[in-house]
C-alpha atoms as a PDB file:
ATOM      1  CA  UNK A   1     120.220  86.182 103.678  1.00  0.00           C
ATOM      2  CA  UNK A   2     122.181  87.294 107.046  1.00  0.00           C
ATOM      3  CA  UNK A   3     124.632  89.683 106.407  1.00  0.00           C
ATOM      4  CA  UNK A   4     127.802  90.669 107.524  1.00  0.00           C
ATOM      5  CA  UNK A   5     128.744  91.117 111.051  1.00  0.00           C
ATOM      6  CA  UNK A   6     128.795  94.837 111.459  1.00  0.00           C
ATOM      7  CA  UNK A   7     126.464  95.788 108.235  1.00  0.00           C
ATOM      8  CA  UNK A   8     126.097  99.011 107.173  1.00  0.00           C
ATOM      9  CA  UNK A   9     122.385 100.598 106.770  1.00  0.00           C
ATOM     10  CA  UNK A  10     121.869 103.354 104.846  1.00  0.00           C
ATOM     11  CA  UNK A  11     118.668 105.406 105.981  1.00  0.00           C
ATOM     12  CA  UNK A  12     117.614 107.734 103.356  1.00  0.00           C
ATOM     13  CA  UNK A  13     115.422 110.500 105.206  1.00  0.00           C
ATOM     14  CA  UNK A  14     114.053 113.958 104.260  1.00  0.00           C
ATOM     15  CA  UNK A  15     113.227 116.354 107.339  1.00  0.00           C
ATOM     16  CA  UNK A  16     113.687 114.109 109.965  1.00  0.00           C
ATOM     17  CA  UNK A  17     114.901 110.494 111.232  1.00  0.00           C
ATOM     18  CA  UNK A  18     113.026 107.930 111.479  1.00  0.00           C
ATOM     19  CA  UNK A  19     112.200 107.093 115.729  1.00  0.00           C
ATOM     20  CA  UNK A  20     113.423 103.957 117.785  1.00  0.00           C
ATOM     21  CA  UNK A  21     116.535 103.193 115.569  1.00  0.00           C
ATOM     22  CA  UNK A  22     119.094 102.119 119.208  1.00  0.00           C
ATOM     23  CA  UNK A  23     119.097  98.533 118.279  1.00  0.00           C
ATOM     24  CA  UNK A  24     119.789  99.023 114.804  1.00  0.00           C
ATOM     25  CA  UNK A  25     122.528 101.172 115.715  1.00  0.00           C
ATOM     26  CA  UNK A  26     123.771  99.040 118.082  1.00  0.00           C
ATOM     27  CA  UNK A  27     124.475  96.314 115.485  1.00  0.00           C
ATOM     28  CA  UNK A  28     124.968  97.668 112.710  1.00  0.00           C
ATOM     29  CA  UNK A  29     126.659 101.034 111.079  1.00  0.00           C
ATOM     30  CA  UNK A  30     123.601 103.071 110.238  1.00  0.00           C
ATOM     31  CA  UNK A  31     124.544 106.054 107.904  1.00  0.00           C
ATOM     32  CA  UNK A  32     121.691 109.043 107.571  1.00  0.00           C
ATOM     33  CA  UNK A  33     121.326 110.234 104.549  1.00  0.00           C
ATOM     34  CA  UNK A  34     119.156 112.910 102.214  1.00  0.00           C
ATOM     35  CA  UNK A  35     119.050 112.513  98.800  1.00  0.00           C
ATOM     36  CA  UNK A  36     121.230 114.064  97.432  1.00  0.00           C
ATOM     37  CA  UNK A  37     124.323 112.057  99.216  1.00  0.00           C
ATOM     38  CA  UNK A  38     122.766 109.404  98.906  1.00  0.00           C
ATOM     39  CA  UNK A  39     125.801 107.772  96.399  1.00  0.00           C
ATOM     40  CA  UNK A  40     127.887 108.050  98.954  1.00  0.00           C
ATOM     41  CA  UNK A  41     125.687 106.488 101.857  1.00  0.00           C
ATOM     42  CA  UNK A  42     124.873 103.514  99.732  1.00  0.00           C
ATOM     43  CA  UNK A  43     128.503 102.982  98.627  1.00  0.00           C
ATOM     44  CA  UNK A  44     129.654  99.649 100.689  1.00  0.00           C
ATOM     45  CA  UNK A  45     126.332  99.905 102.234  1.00  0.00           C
ATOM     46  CA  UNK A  46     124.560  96.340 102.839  1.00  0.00           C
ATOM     47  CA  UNK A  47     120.572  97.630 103.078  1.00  0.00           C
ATOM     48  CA  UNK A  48     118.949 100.659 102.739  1.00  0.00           C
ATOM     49  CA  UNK A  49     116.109 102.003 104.868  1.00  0.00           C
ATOM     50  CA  UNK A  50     114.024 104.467 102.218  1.00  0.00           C
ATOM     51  CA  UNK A  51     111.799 106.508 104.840  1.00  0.00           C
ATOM     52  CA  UNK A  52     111.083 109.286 102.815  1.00  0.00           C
ATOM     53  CA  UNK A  53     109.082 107.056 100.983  1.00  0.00           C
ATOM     54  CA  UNK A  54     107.905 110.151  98.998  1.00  0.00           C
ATOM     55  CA  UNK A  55     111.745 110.283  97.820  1.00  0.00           C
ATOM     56  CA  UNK A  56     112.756 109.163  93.737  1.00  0.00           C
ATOM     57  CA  UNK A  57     116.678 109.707  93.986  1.00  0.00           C
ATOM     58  CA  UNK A  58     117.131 105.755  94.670  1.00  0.00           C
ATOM     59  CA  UNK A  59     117.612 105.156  90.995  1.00  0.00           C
ATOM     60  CA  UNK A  60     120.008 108.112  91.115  1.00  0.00           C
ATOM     61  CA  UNK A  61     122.330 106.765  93.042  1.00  0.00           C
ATOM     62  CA  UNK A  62     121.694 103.074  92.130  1.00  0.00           C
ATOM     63  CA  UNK A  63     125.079 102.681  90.661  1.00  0.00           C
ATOM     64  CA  UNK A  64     127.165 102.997  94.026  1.00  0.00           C
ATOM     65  CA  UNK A  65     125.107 100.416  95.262  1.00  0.00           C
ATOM     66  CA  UNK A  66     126.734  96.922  94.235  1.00  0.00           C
ATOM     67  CA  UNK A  67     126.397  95.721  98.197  1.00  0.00           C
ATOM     68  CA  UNK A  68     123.025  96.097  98.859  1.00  0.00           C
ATOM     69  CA  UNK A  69     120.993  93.131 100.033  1.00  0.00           C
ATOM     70  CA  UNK A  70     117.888  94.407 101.463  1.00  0.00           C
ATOM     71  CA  UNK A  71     115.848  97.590 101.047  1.00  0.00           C
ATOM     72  CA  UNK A  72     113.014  98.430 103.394  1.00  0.00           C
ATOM     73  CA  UNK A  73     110.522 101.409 102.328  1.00  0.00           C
ATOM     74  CA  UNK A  74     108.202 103.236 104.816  1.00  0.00           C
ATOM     75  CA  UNK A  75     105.054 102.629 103.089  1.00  0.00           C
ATOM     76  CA  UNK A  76     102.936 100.071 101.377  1.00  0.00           C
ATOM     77  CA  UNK A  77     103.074 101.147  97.767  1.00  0.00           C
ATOM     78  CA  UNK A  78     106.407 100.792  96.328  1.00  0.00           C
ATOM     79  CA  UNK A  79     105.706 102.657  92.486  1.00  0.00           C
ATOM     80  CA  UNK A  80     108.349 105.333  93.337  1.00  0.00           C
ATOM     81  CA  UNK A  81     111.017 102.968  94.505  1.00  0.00           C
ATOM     82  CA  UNK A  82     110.743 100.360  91.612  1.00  0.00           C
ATOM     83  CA  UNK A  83     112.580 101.142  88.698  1.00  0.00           C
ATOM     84  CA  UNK A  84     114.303  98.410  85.885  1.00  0.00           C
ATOM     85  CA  UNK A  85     117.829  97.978  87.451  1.00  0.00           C
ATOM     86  CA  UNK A  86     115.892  97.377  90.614  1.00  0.00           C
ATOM     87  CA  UNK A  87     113.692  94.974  89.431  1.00  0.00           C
ATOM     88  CA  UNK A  88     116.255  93.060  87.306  1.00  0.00           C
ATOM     89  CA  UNK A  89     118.672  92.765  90.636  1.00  0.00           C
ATOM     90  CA  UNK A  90     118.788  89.988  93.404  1.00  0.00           C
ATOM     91  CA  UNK A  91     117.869  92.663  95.949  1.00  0.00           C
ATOM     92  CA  UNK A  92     115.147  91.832  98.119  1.00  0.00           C
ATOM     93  CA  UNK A  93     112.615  94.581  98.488  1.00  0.00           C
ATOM     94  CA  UNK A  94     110.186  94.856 101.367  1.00  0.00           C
ATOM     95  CA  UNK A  95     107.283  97.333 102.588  1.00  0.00           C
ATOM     96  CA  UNK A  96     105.279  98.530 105.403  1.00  0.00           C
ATOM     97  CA  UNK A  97     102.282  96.359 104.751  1.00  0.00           C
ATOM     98  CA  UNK A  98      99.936  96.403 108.189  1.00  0.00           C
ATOM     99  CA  UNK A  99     100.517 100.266 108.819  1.00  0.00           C
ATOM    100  CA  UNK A 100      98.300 101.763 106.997  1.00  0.00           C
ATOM    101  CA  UNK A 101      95.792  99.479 106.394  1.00  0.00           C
ATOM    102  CA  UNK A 102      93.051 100.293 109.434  1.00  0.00           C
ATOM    103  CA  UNK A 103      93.348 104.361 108.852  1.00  0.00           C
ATOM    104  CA  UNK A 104      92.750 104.026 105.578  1.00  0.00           C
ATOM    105  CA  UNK A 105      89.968 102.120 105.837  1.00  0.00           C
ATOM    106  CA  UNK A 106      88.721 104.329 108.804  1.00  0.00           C
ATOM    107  CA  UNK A 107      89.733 107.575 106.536  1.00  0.00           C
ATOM    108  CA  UNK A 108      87.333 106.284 103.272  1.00  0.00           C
ATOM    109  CA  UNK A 109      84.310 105.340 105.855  1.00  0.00           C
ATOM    110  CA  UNK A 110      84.706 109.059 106.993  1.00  0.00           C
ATOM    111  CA  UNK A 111      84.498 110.070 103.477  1.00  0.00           C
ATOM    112  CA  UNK A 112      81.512 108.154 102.556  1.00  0.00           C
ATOM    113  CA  UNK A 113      79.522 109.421 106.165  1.00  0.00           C
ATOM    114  CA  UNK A 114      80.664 112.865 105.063  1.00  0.00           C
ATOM    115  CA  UNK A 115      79.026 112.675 101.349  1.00  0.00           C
ATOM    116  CA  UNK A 116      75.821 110.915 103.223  1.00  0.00           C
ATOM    117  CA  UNK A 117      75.540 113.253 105.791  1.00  0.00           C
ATOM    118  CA  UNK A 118      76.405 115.912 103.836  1.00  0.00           C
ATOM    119  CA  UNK A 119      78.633 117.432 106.130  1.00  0.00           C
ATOM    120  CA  UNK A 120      80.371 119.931 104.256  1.00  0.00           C
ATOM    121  CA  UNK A 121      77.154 121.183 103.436  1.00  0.00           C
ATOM    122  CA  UNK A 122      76.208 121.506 107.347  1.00  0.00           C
ATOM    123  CA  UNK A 123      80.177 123.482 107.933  1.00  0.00           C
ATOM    124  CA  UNK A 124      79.214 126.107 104.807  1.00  0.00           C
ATOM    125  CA  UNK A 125      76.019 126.548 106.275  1.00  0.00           C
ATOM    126  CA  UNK A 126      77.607 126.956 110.093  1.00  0.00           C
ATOM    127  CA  UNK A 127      79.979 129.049 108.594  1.00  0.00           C
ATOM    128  CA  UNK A 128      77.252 131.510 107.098  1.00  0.00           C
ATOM    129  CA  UNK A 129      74.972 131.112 110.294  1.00  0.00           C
ATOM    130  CA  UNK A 130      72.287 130.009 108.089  1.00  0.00           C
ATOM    131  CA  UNK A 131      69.852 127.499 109.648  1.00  0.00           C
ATOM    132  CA  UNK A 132      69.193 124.975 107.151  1.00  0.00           C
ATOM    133  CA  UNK A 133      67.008 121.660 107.786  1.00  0.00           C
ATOM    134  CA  UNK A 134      67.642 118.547 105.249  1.00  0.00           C
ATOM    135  CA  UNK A 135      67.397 115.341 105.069  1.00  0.00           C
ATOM    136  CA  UNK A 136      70.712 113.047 104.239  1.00  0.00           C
ATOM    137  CA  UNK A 137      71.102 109.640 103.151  1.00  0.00           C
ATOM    138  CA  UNK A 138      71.981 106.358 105.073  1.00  0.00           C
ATOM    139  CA  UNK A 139      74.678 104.273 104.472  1.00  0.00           C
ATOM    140  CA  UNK A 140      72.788 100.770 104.932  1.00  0.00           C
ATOM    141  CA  UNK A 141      71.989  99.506 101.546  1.00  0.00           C
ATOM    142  CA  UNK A 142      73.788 101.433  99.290  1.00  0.00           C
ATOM    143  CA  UNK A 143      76.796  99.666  96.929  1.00  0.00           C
ATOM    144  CA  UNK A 144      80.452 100.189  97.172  1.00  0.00           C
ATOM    145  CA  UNK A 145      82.681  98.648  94.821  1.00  0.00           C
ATOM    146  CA  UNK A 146      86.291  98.618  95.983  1.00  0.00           C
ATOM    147  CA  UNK A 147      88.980  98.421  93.493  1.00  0.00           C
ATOM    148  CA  UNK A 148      91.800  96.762  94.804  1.00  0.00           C
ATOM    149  CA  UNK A 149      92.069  93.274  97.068  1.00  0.00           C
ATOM    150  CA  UNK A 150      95.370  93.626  98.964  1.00  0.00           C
ATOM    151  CA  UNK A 151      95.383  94.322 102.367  1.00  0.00           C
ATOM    152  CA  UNK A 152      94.192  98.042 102.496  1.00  0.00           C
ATOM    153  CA  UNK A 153      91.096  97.225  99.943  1.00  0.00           C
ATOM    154  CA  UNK A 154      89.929  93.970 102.107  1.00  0.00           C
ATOM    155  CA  UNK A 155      90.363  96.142 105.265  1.00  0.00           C
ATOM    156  CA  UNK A 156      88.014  98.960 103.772  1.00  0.00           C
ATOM    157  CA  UNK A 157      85.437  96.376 102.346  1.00  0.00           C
ATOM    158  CA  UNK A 158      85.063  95.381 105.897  1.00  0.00           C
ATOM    159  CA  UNK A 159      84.741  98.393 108.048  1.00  0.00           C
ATOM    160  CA  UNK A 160      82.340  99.376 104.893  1.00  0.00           C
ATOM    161  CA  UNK A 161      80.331  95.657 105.280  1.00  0.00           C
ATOM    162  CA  UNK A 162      79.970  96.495 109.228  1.00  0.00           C
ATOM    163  CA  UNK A 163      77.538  99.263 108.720  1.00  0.00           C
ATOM    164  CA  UNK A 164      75.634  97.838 106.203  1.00  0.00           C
ATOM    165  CA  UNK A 165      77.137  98.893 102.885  1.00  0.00           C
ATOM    166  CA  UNK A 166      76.910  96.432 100.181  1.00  0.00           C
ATOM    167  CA  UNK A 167      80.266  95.190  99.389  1.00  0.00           C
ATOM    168  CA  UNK A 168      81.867  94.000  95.855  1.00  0.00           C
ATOM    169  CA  UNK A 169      86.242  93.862  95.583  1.00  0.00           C
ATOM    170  CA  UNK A 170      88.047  93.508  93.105  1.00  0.00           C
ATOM    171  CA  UNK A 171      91.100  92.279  92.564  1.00  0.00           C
ATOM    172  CA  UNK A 172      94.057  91.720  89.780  1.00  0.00           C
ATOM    173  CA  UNK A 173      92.120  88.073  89.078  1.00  0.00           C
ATOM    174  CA  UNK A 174      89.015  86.397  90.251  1.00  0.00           C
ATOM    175  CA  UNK A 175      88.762  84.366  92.915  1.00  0.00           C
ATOM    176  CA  UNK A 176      85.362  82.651  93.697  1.00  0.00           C
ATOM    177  CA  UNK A 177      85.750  81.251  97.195  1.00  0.00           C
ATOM    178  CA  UNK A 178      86.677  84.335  99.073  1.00  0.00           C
ATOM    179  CA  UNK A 179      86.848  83.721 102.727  1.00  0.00           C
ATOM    180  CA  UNK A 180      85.720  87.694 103.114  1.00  0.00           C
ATOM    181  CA  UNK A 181      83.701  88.820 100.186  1.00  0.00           C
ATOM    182  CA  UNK A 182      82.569  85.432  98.676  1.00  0.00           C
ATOM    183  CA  UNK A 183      83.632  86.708  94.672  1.00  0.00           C
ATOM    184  CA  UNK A 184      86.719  88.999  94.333  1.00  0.00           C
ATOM    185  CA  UNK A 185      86.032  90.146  90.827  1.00  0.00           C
ATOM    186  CA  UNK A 186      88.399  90.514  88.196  1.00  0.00           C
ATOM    187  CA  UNK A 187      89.943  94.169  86.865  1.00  0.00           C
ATOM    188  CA  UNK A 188      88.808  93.427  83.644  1.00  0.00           C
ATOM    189  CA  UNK A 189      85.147  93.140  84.791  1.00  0.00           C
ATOM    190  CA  UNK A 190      85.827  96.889  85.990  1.00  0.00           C
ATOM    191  CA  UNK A 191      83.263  98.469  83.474  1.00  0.00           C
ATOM    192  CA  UNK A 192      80.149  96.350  83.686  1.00  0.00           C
ATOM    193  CA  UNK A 193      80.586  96.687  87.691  1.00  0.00           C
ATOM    194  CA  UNK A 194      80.508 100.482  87.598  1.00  0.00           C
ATOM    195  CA  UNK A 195      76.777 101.106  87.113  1.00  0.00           C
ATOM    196  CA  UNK A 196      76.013  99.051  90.292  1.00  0.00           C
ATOM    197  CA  UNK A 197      77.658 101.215  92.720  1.00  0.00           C
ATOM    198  CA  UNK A 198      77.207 104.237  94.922  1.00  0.00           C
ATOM    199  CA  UNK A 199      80.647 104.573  95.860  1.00  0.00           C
ATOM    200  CA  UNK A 200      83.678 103.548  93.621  1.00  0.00           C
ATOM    201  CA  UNK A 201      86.812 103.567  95.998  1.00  0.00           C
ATOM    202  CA  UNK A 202      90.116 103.286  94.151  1.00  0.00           C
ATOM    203  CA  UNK A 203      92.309 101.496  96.221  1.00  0.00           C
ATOM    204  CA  UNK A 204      94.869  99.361  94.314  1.00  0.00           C
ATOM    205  CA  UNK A 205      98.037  99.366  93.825  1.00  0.00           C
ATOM    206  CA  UNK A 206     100.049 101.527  91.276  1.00  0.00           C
ATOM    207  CA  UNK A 207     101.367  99.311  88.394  1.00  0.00           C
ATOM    208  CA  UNK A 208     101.798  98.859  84.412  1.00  0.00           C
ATOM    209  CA  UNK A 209      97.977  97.385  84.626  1.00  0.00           C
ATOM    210  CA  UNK A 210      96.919  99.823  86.742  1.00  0.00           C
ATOM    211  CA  UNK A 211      98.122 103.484  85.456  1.00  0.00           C
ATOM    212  CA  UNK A 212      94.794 105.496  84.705  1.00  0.00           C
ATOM    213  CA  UNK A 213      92.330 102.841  84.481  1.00  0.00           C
ATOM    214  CA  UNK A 214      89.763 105.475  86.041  1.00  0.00           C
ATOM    215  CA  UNK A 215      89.537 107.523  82.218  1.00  0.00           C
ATOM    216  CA  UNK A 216      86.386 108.600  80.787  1.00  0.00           C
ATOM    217  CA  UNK A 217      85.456 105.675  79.810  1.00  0.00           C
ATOM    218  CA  UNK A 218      84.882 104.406  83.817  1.00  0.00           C
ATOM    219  CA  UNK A 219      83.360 107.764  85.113  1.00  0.00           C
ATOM    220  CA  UNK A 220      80.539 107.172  82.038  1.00  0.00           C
ATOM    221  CA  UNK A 221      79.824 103.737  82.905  1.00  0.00           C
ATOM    222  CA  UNK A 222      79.224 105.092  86.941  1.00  0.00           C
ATOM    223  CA  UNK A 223      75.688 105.542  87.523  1.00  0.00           C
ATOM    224  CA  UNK A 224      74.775 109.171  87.974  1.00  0.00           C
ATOM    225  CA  UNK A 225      74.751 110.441  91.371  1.00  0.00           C
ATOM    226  CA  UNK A 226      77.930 108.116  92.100  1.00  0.00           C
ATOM    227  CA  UNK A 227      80.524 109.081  93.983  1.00  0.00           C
ATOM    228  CA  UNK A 228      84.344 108.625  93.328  1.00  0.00           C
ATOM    229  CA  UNK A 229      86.818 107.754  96.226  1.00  0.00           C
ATOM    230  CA  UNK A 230      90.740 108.054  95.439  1.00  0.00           C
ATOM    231  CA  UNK A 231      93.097 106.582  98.313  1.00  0.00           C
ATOM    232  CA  UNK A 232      95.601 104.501  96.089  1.00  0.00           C
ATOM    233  CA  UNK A 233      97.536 106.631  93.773  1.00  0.00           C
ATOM    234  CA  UNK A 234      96.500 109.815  91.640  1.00  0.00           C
ATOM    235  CA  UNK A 235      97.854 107.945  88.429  1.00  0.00           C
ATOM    236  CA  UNK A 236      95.249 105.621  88.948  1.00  0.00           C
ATOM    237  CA  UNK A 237      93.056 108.452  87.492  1.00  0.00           C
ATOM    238  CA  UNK A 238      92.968 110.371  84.281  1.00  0.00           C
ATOM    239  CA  UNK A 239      92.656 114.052  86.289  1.00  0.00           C
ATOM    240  CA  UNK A 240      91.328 115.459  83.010  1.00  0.00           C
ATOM    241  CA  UNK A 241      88.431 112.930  82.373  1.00  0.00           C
ATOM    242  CA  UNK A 242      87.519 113.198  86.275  1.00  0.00           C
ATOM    243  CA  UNK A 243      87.302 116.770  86.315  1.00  0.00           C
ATOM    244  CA  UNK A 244      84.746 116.393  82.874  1.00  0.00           C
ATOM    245  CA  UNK A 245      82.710 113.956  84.691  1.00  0.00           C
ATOM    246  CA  UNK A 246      81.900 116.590  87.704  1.00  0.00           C
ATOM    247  CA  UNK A 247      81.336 119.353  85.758  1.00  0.00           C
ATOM    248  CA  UNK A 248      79.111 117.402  83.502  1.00  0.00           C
ATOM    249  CA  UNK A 249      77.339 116.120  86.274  1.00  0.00           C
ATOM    250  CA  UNK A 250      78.252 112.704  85.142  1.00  0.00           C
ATOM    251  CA  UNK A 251      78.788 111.586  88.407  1.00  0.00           C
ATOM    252  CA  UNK A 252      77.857 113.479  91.869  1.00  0.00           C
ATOM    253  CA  UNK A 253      80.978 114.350  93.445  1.00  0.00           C
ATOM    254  CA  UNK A 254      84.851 113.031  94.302  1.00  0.00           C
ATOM    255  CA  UNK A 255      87.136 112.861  97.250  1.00  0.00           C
ATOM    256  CA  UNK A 256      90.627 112.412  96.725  1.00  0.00           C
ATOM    257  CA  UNK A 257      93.602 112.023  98.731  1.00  0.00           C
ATOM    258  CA  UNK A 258      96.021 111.573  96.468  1.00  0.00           C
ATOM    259  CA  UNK A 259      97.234 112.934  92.738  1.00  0.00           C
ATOM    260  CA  UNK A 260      99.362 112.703  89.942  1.00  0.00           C
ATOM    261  CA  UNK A 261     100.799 115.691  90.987  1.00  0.00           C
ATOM    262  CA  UNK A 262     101.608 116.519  94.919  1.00  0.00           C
ATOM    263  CA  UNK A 263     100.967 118.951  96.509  1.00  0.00           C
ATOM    264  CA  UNK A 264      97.734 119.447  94.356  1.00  0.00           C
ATOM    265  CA  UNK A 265      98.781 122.927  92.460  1.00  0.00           C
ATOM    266  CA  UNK A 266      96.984 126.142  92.880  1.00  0.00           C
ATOM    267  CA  UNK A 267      94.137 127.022  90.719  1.00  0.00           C
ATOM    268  CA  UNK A 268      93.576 123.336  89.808  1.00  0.00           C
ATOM    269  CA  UNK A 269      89.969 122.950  88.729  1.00  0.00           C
ATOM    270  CA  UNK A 270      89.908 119.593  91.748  1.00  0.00           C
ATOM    271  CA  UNK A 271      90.227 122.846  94.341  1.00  0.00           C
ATOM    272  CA  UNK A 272      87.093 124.343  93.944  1.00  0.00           C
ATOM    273  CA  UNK A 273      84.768 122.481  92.010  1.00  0.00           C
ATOM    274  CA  UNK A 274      80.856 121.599  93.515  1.00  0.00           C
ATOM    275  CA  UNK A 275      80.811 117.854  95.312  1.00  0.00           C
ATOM    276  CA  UNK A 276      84.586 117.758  95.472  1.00  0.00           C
ATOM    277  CA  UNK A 277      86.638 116.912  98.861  1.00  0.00           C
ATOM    278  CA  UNK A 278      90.280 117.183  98.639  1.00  0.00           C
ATOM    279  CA  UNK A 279      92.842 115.943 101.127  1.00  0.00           C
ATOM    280  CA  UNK A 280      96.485 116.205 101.217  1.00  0.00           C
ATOM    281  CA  UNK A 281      97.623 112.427 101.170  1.00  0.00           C
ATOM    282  CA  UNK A 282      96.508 111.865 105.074  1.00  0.00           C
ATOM    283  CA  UNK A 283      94.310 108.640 104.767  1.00  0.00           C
ATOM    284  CA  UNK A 284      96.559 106.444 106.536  1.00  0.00           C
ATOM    285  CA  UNK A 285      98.679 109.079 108.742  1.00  0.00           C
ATOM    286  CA  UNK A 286      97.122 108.215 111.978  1.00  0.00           C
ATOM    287  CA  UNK A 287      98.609 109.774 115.767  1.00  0.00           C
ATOM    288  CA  UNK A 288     102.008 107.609 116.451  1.00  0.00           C
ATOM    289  CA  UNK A 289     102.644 106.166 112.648  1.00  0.00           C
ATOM    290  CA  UNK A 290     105.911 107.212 112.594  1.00  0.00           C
ATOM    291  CA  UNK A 291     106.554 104.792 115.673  1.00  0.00           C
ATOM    292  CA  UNK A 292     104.514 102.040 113.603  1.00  0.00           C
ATOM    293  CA  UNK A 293     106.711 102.618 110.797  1.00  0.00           C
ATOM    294  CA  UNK A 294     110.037 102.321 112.347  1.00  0.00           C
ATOM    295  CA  UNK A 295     109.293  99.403 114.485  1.00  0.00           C
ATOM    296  CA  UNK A 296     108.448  97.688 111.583  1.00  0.00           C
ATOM    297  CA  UNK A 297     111.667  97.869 110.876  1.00  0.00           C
ATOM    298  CA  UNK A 298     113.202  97.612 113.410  1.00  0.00           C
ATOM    299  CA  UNK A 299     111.937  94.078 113.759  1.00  0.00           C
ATOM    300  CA  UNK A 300     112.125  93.001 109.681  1.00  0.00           C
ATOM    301  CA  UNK A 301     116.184  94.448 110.649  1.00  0.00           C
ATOM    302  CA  UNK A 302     116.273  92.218 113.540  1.00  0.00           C
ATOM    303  CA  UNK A 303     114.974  89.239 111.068  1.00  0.00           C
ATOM    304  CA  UNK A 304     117.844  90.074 108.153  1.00  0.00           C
ATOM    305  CA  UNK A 305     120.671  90.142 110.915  1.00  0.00           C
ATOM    306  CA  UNK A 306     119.226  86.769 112.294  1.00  0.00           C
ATOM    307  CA  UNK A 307     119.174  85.477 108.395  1.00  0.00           C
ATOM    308  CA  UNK A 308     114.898  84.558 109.334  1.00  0.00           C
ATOM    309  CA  UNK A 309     112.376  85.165 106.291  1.00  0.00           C
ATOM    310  CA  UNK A 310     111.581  88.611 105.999  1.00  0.00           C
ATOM    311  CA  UNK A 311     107.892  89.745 106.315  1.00  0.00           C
ATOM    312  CA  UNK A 312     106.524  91.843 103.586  1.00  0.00           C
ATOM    313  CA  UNK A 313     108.957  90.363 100.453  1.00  0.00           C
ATOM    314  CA  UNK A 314     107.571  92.642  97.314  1.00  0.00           C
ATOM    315  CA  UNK A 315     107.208  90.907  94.294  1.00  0.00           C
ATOM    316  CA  UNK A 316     108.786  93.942  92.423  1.00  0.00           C
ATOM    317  CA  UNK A 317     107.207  92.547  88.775  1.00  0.00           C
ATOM    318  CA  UNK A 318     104.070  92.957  90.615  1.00  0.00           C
ATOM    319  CA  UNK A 319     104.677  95.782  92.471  1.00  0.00           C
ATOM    320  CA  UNK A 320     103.575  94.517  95.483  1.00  0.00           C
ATOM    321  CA  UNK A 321     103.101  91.547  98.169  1.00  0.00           C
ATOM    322  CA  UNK A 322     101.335  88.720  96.516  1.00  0.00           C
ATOM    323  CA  UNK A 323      99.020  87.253  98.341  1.00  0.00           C
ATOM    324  CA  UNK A 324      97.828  89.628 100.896  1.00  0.00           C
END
């Protein structure tokens, strides 16, 4: 797939431009773009570089792009990017798979240590100069049931494994001979794994199969004092049924990183409720990502001008990488 001599790369950005771009600019025409001339950037261009991966004007402006190869997003879900005429075309569509996947993982263990520790507890009470002795809870024995085997799941399961949390995955199919876990379950198993665990984390990928298969019906099958971990996507969940489940007491308490809708609005019930951490989309946004990001790339650009397999090929029916 190498392209033209001097290609033209379209770079769709939002506040700022992405870091390290010389060589690309060297050899090729790189056009910077926001959304909303984004038509004309694409127009003649030969691959696109989406990173403001937050950004949905793509399918705007899809019909000015007839030559365009290649499009690279800045980040590892690709739900906002994928839309029919996409899907349908020849155009190769790649992500930032490795990124994210170690401060995610690092993110959810500080989640779970928080809830066990109870450390928001220990800031309230710091806050009120109260002096107040507890106990809290270990991590070492208790179940986690990770929903979601790509690359960011798997790398969770085993930060989680290394202190002693009891591990199950699962994944779009099952797979018996895991060389991590042993048994990746399958999604359809979701309900009678529920009641086992202490810690559901939601970390799959957005997709028709997906899109809120956390309802009511999976907050009552979690054992009570369960708690719910959201770093996928907030469609994932039905926001509604969550909410029910914490005020009921059905299940102990939530933290959540992402939601259907971003930023989370004011006066939302997820804001204030008892047991309830909220983050705004951080997990994976570690010191120096940026510079991850673009150097990813840089080097997948380096790979399309060279006509070499690119790393990271989507399988956009899937909505992600297969087989990672």
């Amino acid at each position: 797939m190498a392209p033209a001599a001097n290609p033209a790369v379209a770079v769709l950005c939002a506040d700022h431009r992405p870091p390290g771009m010389a060589t690309v600019e060297e050899q090729a025409e790189v056009r910077y773009t926001n959304a909303d001339d984004l038509a004309d950037a694409i127009d003649g261009a030969d691959a696109l570089f989406v990173w403001d991966f937050f950004s949905t004007a793509v399918a705007d402006a899809w019909t000015a792009s007839g030559a365009i190869s290649w499009i690279h997003v800045a980040s590892a879900g690709v739900d906002r990017l994928l839309f029919p005429a996409l899907v349908d075309s020849d155009v190769v569509v790649t992500n930032s798979r490795g990124v994210f996947e170690r401060p995610i993982a690092e993110y959810v263990l500080g989640l779970l240590l928080a809830f066990a520790k109870d450390l928001p507890g220990t800031l309230r009470a710091q806050e009120a100069g109260r002096w107040v002795h507890r106990e809290t809870q270990g991590l070492g024995g208790r179940r986690a049931l990770v929903v979601g085997s790509g690359p960011i799941g798997r790398e969770i399961g085993r930060l989680l494994a290394a202190v002693g949390v009891e591990v199950s995955l699962v994944g779009r199919a099952r797979r018996d001979s895991d060389s991590d876990f042993g048994v990746v379950h399958a999604s359809t198993d979701l309900l009678s794994l529920l009641p086992d665990a202490d810690y559901v984390v939601a970390a799959a990928p957005l997709t028709d199969a997906t899109r809120g298969m956390f309802g009511a019906e999976a907050f009552a099958a979690m054992r009570p004092g369960a708690r719910f971990v959201n770093i996928g996507r907030g469609q994932l969940v039905d926001e509604a049924a969550l909410v029910d489940a914490l005020r009921s007491g059905r299940i102990a308490g939530a933290a959540l990183d992402v939601f259907a809708q971003e930023p989370l609005p004011a006066g939302h019930p997820l804001w204030t409720l008892d047991g309830v951490l909220v983050s705004p989309h951080m997990a994976g946004d570690v010191v120096g990502w940026h510079d991850d990001l673009a150097r990813l790339f840089v080097a997948n650009f380096g790979r399309w001008r060279s006509g070499a397999p690119l790393h990271n090929i989507v399988d956009k029916r899937l909505g992600y990488v297969p087989g990672s």
